[in-house]
PDB file of N, CA and C in Angstrom:
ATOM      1  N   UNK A   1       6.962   1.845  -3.741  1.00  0.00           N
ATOM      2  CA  UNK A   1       6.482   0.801  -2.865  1.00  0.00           C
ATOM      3  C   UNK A   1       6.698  -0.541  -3.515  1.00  0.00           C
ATOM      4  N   UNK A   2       6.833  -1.596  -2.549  1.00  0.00           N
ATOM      5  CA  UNK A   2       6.962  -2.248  -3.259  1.00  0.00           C
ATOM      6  C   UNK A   2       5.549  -3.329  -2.837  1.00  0.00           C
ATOM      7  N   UNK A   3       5.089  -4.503  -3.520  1.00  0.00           N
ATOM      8  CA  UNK A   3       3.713  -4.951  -3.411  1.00  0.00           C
ATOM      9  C   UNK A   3       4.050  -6.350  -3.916  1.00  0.00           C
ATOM     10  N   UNK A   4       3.496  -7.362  -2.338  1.00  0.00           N
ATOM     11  CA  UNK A   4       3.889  -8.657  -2.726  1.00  0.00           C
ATOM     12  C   UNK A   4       2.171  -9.191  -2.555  1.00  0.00           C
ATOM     13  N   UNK A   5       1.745 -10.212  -3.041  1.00  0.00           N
ATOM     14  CA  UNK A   5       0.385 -10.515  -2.824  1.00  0.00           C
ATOM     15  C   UNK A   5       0.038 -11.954  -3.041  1.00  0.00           C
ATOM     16  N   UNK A   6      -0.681 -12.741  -2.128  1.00  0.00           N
ATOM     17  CA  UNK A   6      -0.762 -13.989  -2.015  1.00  0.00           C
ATOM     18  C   UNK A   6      -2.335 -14.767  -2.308  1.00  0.00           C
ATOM     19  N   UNK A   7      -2.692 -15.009  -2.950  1.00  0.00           N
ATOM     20  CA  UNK A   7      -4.322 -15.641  -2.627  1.00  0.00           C
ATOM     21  C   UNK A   7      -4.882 -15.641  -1.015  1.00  0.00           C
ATOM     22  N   UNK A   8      -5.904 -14.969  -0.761  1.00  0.00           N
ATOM     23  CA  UNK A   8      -6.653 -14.956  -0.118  1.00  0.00           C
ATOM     24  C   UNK A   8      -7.372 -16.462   0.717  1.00  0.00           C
ATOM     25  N   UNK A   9      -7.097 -17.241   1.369  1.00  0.00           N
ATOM     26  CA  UNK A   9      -7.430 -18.242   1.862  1.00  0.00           C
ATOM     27  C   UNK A   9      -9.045 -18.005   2.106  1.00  0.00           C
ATOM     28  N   UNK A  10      -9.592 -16.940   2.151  1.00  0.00           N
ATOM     29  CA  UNK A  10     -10.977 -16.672   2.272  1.00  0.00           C
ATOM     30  C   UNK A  10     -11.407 -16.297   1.215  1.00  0.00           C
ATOM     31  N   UNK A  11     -10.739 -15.981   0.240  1.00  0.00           N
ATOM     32  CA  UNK A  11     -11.304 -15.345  -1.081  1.00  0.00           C
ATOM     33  C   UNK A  11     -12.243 -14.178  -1.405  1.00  0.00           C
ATOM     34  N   UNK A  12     -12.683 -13.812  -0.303  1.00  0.00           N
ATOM     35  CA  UNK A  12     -13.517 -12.421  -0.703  1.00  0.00           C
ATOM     36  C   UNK A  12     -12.513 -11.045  -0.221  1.00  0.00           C
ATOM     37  N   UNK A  13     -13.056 -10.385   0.517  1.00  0.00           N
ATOM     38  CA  UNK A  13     -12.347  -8.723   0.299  1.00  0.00           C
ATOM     39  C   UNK A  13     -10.989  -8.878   0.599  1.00  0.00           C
ATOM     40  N   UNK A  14      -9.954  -8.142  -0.096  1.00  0.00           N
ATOM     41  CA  UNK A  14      -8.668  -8.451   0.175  1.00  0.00           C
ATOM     42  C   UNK A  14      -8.074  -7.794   1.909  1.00  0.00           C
ATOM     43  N   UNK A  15      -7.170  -8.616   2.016  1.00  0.00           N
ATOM     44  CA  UNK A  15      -6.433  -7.872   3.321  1.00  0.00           C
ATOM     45  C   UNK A  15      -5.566  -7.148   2.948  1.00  0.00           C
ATOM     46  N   UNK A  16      -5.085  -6.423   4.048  1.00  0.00           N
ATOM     47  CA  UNK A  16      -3.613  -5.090   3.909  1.00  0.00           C
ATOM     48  C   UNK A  16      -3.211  -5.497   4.632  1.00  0.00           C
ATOM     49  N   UNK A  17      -1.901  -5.358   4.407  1.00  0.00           N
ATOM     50  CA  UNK A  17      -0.832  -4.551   5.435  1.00  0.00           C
ATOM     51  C   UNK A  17       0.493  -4.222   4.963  1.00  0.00           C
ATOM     52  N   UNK A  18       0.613  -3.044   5.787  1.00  0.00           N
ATOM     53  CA  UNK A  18       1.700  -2.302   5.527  1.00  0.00           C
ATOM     54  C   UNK A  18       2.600  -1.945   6.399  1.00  0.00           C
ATOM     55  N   UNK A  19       3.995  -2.430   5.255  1.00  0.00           N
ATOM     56  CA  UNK A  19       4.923  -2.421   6.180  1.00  0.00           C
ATOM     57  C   UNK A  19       5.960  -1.219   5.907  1.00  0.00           C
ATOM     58  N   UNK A  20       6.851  -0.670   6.739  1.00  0.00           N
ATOM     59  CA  UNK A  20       7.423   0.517   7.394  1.00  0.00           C
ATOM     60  C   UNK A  20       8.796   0.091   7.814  1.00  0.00           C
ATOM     61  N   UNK A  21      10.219   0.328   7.165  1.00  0.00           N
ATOM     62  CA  UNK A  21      11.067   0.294   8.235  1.00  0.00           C
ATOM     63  C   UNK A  21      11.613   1.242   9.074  1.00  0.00           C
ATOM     64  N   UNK A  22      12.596   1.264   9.798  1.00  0.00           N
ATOM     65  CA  UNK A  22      13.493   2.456  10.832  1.00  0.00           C
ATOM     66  C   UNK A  22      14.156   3.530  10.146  1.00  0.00           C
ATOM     67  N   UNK A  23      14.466   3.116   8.532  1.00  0.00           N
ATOM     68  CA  UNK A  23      14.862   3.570   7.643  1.00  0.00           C
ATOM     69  C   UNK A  23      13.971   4.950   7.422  1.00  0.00           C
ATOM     70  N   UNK A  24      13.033   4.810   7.920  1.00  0.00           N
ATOM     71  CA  UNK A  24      11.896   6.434   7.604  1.00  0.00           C
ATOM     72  C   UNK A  24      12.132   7.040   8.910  1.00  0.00           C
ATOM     73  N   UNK A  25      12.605   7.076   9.932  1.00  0.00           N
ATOM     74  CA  UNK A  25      13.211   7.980  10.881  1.00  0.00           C
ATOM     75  C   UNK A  25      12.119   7.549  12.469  1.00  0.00           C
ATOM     76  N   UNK A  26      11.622   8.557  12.696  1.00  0.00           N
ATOM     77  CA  UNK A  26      10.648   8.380  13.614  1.00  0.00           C
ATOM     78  C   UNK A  26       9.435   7.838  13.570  1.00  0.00           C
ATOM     79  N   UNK A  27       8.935   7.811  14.718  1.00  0.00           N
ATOM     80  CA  UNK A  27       7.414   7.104  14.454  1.00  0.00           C
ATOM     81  C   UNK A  27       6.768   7.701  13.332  1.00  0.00           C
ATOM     82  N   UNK A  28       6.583   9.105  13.895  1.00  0.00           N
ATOM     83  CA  UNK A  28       5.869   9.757  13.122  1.00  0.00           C
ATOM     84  C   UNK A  28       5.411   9.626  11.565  1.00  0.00           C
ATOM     85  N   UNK A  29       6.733   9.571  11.306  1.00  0.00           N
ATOM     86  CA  UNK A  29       7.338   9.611   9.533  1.00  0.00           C
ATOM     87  C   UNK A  29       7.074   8.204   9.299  1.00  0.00           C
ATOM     88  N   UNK A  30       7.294   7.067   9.918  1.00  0.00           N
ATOM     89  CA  UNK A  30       6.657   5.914   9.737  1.00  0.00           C
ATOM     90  C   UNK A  30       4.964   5.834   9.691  1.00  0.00           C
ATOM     91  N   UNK A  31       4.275   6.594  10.361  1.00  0.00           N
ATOM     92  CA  UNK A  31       2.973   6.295  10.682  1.00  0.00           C
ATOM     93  C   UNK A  31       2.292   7.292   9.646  1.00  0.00           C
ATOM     94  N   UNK A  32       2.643   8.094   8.975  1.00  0.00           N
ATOM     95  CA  UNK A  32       2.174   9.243   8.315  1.00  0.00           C
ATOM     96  C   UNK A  32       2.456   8.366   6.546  1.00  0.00           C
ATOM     97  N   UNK A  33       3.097   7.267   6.409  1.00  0.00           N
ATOM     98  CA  UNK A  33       3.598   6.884   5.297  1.00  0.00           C
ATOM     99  C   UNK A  33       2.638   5.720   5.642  1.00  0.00           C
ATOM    100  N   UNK A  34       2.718   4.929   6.575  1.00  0.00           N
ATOM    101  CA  UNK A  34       1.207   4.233   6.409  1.00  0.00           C
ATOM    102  C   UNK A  34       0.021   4.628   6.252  1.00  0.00           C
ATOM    103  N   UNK A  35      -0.257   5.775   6.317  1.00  0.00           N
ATOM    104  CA  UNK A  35      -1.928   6.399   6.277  1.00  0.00           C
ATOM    105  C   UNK A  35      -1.839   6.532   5.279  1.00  0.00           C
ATOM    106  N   UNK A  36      -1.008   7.372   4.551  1.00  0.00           N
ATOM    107  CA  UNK A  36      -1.130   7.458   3.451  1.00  0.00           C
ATOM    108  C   UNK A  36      -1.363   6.516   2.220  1.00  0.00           C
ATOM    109  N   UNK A  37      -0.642   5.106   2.399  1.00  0.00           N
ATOM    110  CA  UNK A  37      -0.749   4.096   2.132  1.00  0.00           C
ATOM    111  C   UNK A  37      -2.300   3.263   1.633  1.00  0.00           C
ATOM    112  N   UNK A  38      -2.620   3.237   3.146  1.00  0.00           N
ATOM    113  CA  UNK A  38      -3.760   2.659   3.406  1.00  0.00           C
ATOM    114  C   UNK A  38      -4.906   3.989   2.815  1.00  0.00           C
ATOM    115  N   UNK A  39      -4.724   5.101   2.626  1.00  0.00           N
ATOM    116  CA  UNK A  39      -5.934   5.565   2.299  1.00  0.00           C
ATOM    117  C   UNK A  39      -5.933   5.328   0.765  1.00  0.00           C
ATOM    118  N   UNK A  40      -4.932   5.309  -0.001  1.00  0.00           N
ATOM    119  CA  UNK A  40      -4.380   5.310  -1.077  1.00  0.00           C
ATOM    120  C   UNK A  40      -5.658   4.086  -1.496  1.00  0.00           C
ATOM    121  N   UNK A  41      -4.778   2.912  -0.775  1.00  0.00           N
ATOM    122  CA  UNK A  41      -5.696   1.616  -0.943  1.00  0.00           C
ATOM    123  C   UNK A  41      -7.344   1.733  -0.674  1.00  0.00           C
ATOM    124  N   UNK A  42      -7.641   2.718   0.244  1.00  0.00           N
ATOM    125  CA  UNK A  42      -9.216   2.468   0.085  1.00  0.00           C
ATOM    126  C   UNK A  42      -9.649   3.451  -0.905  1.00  0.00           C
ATOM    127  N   UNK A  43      -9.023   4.104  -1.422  1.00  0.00           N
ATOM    128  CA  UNK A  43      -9.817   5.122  -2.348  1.00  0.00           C
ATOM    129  C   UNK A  43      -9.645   4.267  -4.042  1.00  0.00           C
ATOM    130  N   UNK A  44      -9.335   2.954  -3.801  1.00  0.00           N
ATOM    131  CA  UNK A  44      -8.915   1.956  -4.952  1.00  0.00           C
ATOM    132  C   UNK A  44     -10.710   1.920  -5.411  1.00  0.00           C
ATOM    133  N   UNK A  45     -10.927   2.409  -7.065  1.00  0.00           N
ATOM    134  CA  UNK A  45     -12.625   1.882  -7.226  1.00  0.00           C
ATOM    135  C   UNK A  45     -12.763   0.653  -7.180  1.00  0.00           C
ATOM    136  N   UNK A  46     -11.608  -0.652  -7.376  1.00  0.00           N
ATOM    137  CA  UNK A  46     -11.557  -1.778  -7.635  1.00  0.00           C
ATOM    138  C   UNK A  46     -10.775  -2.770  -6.990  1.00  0.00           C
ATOM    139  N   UNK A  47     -10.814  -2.545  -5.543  1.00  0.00           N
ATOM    140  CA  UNK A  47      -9.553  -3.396  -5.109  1.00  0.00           C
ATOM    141  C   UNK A  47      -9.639  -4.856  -5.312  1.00  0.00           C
ATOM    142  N   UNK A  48      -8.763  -5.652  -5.695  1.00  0.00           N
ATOM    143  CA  UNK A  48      -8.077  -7.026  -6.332  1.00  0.00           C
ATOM    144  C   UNK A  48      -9.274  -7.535  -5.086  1.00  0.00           C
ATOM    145  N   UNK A  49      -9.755  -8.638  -5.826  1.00  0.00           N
ATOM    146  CA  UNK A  49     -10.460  -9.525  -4.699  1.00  0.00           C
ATOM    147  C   UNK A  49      -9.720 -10.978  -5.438  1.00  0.00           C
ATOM    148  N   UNK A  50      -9.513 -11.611  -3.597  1.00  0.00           N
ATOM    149  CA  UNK A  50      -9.220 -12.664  -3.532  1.00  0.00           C
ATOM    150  C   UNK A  50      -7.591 -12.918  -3.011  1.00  0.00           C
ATOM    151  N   UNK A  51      -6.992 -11.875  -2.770  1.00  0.00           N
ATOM    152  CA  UNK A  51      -5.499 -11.478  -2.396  1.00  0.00           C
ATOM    153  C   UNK A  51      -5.620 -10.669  -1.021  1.00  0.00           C
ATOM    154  N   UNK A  52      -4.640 -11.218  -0.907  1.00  0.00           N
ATOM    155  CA  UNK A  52      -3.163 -10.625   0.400  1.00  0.00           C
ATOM    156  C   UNK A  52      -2.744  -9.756   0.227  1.00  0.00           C
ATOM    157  N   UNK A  53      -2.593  -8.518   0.563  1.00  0.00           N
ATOM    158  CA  UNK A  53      -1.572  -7.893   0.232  1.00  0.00           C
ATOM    159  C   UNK A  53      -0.703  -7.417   0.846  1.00  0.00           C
ATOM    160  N   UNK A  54       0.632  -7.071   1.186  1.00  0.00           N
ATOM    161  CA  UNK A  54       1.918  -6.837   1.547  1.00  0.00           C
ATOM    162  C   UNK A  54       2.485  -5.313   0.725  1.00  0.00           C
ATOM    163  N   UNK A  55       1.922  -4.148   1.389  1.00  0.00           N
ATOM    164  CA  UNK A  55       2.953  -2.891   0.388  1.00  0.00           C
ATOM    165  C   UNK A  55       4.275  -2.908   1.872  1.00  0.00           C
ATOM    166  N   UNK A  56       4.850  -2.763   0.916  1.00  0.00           N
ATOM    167  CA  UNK A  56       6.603  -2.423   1.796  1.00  0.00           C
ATOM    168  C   UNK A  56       6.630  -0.735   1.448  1.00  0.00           C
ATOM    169  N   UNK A  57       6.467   0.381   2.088  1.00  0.00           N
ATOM    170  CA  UNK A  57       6.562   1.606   1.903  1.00  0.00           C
ATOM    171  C   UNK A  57       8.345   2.185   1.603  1.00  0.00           C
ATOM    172  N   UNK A  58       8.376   2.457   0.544  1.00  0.00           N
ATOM    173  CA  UNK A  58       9.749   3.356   0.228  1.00  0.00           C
ATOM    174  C   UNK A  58       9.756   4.893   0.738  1.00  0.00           C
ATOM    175  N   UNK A  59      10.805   5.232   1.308  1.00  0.00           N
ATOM    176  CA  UNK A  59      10.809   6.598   2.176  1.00  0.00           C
ATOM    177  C   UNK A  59      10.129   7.877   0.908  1.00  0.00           C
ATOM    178  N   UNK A  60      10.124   7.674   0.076  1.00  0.00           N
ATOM    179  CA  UNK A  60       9.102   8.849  -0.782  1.00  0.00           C
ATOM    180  C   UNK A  60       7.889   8.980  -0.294  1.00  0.00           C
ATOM    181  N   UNK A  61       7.120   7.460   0.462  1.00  0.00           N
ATOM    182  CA  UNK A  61       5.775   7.501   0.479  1.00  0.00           C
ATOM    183  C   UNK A  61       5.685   8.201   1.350  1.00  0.00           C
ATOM    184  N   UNK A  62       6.020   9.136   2.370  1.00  0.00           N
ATOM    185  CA  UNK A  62       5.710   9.902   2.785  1.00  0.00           C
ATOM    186  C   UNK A  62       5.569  11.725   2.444  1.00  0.00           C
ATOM    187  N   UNK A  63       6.047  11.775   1.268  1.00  0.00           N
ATOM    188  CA  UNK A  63       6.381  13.405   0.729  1.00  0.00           C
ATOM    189  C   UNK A  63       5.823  13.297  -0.438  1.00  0.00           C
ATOM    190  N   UNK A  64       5.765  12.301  -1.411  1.00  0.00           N
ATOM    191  CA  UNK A  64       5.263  12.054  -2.768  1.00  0.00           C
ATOM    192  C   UNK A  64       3.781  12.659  -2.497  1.00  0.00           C
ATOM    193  N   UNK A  65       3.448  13.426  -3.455  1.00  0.00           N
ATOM    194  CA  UNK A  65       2.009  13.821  -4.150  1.00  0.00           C
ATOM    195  C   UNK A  65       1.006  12.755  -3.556  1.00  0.00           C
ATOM    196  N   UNK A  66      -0.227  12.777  -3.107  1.00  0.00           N
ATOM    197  CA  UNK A  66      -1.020  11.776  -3.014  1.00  0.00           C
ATOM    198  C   UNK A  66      -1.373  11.114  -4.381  1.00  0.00           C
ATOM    199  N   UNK A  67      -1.798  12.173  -5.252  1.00  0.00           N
ATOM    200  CA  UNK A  67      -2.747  11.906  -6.762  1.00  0.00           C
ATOM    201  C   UNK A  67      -1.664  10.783  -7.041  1.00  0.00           C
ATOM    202  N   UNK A  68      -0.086  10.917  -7.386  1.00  0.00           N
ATOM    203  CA  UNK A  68       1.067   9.874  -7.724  1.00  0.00           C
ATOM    204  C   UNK A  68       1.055   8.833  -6.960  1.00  0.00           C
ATOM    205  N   UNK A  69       0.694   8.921  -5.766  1.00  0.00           N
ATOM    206  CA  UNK A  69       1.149   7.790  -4.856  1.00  0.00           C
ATOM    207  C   UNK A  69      -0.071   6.686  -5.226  1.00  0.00           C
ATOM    208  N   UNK A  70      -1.407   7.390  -5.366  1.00  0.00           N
ATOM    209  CA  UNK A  70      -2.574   6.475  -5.702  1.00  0.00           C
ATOM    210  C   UNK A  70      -2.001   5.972  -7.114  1.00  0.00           C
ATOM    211  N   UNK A  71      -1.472   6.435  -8.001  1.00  0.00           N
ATOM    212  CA  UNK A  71      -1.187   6.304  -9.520  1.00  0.00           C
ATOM    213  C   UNK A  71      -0.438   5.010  -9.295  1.00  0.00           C
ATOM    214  N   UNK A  72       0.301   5.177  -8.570  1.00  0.00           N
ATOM    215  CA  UNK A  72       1.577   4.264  -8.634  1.00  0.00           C
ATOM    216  C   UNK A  72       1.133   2.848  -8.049  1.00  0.00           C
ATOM    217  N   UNK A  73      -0.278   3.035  -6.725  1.00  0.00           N
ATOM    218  CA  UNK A  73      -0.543   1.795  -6.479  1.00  0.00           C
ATOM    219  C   UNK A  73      -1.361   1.532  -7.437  1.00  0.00           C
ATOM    220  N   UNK A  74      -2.410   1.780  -8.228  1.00  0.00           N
ATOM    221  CA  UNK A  74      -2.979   1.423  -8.967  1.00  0.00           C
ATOM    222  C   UNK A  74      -2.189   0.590 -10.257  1.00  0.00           C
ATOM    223  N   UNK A  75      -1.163   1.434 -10.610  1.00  0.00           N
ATOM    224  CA  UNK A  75      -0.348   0.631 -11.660  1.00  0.00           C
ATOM    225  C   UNK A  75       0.117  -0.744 -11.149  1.00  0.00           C
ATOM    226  N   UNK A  76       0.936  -0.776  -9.758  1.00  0.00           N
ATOM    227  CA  UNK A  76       1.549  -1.533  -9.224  1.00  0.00           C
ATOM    228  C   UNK A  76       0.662  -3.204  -9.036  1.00  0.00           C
ATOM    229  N   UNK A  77      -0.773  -2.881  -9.146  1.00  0.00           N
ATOM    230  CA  UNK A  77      -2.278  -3.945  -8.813  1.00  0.00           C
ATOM    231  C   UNK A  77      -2.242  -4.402 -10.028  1.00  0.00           C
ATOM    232  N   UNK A  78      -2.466  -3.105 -10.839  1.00  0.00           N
ATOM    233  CA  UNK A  78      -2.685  -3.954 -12.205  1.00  0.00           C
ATOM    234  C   UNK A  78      -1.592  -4.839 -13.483  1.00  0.00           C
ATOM    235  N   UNK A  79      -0.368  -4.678 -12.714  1.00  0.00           N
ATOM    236  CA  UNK A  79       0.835  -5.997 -12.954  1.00  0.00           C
ATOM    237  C   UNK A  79       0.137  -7.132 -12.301  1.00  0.00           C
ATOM    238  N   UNK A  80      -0.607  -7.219 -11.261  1.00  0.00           N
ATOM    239  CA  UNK A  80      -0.428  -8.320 -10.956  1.00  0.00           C
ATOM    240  C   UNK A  80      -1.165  -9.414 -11.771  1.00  0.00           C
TER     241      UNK A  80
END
């Protein structure tokens, strides 16, 4: 995934969103790579306060391990 993130103009709980291209096939496979995504993100003990965030989903995020996929956003937060 990839993860772009901007200051929060409100500064308290961060926002999501996630983005998906045509490149993952059908809806389906698009919408099953956002859940995953987004649950990923709420099961965060610490999500970034004060940020935007922007994940761009890579076609793995739909087949990759959950336990990895949380790993990977967690690593991916704590670059920032």
């Amino acid at each position: 995934m990839i993860v772009v993130a901007a200051p929060s103009p409100q500064g308290e709980r961060p926002r999501l969103a996630v983005v998906t291209t045509k490149g993952f096939g059908d809806a389906v496979e698009r919408n099953r790579a956002r859940r995953r995504l987004r649950a990923a993100f709420a099961g965060l003990e610490q999500p970034p306060i004060g940020l935007d965030l922007i994940l761009t989903a890579r076609i793995s995020a739909r087949t990759v391990a959950f336990t990895l996929l949380c790993e990977d956003l967690r690593a991916a937060l704590g670059r920032l």
